[in-house]
N, C-alpha and C. Protein backbone atom coordinates (compact mmCIF):
# COMPACT_ATOMS: atom_id res chain seq x y z
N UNK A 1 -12.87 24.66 -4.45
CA UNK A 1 -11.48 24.89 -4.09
C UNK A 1 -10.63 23.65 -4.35
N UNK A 2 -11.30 22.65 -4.11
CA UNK A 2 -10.54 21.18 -4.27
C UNK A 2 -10.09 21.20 -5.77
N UNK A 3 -11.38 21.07 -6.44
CA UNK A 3 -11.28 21.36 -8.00
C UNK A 3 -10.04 22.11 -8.52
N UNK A 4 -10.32 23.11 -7.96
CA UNK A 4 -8.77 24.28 -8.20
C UNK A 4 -7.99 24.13 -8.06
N UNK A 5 -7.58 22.94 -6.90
CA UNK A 5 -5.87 22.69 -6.71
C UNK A 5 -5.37 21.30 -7.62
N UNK A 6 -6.51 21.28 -7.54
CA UNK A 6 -6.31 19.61 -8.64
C UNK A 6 -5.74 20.18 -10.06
N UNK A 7 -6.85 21.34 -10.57
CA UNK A 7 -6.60 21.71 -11.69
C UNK A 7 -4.73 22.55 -11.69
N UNK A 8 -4.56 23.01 -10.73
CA UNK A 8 -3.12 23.97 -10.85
C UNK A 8 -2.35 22.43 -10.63
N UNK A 9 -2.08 21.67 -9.91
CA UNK A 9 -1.36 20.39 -9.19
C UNK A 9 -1.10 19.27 -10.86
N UNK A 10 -2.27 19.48 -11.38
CA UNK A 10 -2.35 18.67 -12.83
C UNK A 10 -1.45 19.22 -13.87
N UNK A 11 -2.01 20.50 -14.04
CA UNK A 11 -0.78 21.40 -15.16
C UNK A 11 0.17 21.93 -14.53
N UNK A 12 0.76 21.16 -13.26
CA UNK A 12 2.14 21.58 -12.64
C UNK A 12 2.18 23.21 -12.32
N UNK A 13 1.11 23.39 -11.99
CA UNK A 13 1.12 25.24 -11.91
C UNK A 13 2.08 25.24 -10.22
N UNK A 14 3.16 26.08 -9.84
CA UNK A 14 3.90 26.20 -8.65
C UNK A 14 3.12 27.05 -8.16
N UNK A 15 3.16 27.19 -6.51
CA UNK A 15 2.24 27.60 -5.78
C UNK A 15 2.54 29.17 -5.61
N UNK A 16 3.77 29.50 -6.05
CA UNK A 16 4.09 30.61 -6.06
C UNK A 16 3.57 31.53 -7.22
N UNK A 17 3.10 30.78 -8.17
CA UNK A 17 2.80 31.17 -9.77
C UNK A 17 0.92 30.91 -9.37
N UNK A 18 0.36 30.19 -8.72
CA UNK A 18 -0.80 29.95 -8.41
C UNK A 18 -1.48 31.25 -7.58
N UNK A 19 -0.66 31.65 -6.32
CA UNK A 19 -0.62 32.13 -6.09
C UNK A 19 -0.54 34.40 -6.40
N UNK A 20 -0.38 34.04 -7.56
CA UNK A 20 -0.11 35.37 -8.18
C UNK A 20 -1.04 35.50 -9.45
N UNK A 21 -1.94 34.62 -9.68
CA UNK A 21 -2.79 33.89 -11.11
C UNK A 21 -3.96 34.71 -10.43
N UNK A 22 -4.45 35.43 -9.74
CA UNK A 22 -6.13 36.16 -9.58
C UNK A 22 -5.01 37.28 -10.69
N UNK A 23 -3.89 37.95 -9.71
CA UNK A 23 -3.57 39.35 -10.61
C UNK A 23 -3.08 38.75 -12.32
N UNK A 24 -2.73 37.77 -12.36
CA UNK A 24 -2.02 37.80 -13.99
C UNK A 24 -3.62 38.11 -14.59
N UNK A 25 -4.25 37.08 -14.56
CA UNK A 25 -5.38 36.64 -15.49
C UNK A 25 -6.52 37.92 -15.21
N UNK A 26 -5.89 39.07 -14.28
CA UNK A 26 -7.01 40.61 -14.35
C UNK A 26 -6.19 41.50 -15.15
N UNK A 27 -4.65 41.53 -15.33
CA UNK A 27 -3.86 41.91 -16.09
C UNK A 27 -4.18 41.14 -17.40
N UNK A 28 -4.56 39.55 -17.43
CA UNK A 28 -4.62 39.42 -18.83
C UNK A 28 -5.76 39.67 -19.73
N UNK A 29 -6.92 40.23 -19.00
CA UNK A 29 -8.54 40.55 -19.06
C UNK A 29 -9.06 39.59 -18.99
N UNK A 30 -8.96 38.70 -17.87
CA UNK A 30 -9.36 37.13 -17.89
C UNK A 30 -10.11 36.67 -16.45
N UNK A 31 -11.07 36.21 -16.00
CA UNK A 31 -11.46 36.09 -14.80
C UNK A 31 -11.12 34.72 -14.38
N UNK A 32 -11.21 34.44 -12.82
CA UNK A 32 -10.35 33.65 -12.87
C UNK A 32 -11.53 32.26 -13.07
N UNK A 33 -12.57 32.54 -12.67
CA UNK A 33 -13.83 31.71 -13.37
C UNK A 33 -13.51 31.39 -14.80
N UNK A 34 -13.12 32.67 -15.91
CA UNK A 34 -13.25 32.13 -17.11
C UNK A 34 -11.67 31.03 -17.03
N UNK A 35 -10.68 31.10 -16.46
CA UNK A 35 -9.88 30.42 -16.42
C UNK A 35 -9.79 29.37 -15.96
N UNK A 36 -10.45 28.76 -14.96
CA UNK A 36 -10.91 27.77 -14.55
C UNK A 36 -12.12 26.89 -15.16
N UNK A 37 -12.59 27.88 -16.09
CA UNK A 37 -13.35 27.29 -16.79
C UNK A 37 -12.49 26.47 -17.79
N UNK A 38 -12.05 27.25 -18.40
CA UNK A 38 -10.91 26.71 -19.61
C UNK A 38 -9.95 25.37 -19.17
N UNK A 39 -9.57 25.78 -18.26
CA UNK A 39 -8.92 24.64 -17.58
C UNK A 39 -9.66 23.29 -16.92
N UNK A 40 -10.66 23.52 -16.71
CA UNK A 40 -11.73 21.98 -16.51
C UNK A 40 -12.06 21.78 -17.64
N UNK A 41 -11.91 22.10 -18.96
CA UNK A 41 -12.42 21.47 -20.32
C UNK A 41 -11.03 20.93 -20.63
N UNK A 42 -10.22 21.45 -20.33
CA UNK A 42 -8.59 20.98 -20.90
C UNK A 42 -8.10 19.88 -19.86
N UNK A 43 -8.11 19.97 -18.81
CA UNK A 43 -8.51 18.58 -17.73
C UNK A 43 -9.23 17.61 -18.10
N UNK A 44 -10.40 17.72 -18.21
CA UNK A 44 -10.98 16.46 -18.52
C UNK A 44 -10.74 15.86 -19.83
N UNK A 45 -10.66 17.25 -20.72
CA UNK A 45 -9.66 16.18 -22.40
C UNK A 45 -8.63 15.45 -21.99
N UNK A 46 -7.51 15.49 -21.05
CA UNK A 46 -6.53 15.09 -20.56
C UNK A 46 -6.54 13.86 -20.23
N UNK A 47 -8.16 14.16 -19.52
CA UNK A 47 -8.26 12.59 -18.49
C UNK A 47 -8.89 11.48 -19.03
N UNK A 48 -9.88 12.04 -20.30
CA UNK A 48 -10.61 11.44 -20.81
C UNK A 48 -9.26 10.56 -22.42
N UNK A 49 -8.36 11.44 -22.60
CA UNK A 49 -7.22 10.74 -23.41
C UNK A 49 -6.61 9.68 -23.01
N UNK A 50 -6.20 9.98 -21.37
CA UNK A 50 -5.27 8.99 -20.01
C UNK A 50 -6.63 8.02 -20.32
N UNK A 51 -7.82 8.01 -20.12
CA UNK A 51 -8.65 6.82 -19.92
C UNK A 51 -8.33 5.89 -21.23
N UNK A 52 -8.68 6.62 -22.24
CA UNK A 52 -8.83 6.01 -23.54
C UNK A 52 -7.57 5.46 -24.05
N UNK A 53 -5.78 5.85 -23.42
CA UNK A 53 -4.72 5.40 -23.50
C UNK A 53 -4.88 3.63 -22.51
N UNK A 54 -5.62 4.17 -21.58
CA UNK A 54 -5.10 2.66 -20.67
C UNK A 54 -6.45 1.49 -21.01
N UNK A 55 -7.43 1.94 -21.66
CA UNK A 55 -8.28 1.09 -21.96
C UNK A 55 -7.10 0.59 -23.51
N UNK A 56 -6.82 0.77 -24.31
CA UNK A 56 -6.13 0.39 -25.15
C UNK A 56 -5.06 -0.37 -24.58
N UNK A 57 -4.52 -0.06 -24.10
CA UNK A 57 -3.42 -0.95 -23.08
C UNK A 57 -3.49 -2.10 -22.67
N UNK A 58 -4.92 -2.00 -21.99
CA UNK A 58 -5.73 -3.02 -21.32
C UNK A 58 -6.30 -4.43 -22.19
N UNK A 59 -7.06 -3.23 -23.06
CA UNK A 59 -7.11 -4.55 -24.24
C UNK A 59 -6.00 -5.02 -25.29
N UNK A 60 -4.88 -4.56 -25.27
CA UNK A 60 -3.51 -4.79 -26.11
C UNK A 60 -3.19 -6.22 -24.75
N UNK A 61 -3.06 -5.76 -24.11
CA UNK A 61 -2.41 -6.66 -22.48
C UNK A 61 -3.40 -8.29 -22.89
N UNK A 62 -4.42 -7.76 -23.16
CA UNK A 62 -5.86 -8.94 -22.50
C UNK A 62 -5.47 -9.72 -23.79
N UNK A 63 -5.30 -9.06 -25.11
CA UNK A 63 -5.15 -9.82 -26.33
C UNK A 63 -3.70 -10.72 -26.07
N UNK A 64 -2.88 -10.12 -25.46
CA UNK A 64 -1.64 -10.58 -25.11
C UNK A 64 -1.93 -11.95 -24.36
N UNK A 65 -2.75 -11.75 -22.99
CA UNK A 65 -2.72 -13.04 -22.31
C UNK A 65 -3.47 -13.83 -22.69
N UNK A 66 -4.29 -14.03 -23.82
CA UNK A 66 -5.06 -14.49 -24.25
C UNK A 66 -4.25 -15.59 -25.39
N UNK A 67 -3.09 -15.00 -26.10
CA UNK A 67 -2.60 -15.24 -26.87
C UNK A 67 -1.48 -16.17 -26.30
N UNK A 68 -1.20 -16.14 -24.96
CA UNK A 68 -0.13 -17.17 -24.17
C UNK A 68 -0.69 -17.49 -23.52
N UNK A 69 -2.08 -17.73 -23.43
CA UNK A 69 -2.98 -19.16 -22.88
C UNK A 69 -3.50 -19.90 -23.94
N UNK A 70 -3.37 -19.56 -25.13
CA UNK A 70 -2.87 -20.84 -25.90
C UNK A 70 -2.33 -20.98 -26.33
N UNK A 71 -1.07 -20.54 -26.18
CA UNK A 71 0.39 -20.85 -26.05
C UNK A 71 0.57 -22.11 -25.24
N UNK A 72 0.16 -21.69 -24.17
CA UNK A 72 -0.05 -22.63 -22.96
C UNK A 72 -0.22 -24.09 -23.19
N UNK A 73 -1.64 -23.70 -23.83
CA UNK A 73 -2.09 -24.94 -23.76
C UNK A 73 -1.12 -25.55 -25.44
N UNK A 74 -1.56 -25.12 -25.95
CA UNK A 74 -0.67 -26.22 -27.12
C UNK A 74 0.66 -26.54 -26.68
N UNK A 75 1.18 -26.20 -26.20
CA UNK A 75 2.74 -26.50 -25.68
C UNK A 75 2.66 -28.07 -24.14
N UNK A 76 1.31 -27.81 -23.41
CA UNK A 76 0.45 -28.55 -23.03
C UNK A 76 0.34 -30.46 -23.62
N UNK A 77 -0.09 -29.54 -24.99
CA UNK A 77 -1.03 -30.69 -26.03
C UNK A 77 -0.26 -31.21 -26.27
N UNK A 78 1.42 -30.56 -27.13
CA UNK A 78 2.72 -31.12 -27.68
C UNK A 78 2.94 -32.07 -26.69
N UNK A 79 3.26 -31.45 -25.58
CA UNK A 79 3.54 -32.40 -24.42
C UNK A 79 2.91 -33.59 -23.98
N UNK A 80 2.26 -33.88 -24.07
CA UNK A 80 1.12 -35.00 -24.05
C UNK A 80 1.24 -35.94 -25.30
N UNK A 81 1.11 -34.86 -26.50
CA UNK A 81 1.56 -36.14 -27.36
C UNK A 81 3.09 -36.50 -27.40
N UNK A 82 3.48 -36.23 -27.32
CA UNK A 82 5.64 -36.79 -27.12
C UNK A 82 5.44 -37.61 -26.10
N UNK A 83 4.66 -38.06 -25.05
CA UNK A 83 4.70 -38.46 -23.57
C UNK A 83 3.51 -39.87 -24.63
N UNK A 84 2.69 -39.54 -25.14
CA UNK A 84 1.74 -40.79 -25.28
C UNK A 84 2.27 -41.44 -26.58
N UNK A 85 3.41 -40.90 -27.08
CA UNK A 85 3.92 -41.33 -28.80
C UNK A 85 5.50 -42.41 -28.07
N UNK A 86 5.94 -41.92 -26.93
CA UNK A 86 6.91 -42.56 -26.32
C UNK A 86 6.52 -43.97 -25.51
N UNK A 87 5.27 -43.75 -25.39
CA UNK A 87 4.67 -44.83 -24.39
C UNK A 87 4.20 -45.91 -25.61
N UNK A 88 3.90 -45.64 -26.80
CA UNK A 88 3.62 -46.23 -27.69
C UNK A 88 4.70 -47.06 -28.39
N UNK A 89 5.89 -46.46 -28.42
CA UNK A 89 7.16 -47.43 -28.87
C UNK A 89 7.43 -48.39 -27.96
């Protein structure tokens, strides 16, 4: 049952339209097993896309901070040498 509300709550199904989904899907020659079936394969493609979107993200982000920590530091290094090239005049 949990499963089921997750699955209607996910594809925005209204409770009023949820609610009336045993008669559509016997009107559509459809059980509501086979529909729920259909709909946990189309869920988890969903979730398994959302995963594979934020792991990309994640590593776009990681390449990012990776890329302004040595930023960091050379801006660091510059600094150090202007500070030891001034002490030298």
């Amino acid at each position: 049952m949990i499963f089921k509300n997750s699955v209607l709550v996910h594809f925005k199904i209204p409770m009023a339209v949820a609610a009336g989904l045993p008669s559509l899907l016997k009107f559509r020659g459809m059980s509501e097993k086979k529909f729920f079936e259909i709909a946990a394969v189309k869920f988890f493609e969903e979730l398994e896309e959302e995963k594979q979107e934020a792991v990309e993200m994640l590593e776009s982000e990681s390449k990012l901070a990776a890329q302004s920590l040595a930023l960091d530091a050379a801006l660091a290094d510059a600094r150090k040498q202007i500070r030891n090239s001034r002490g030298q005049q």
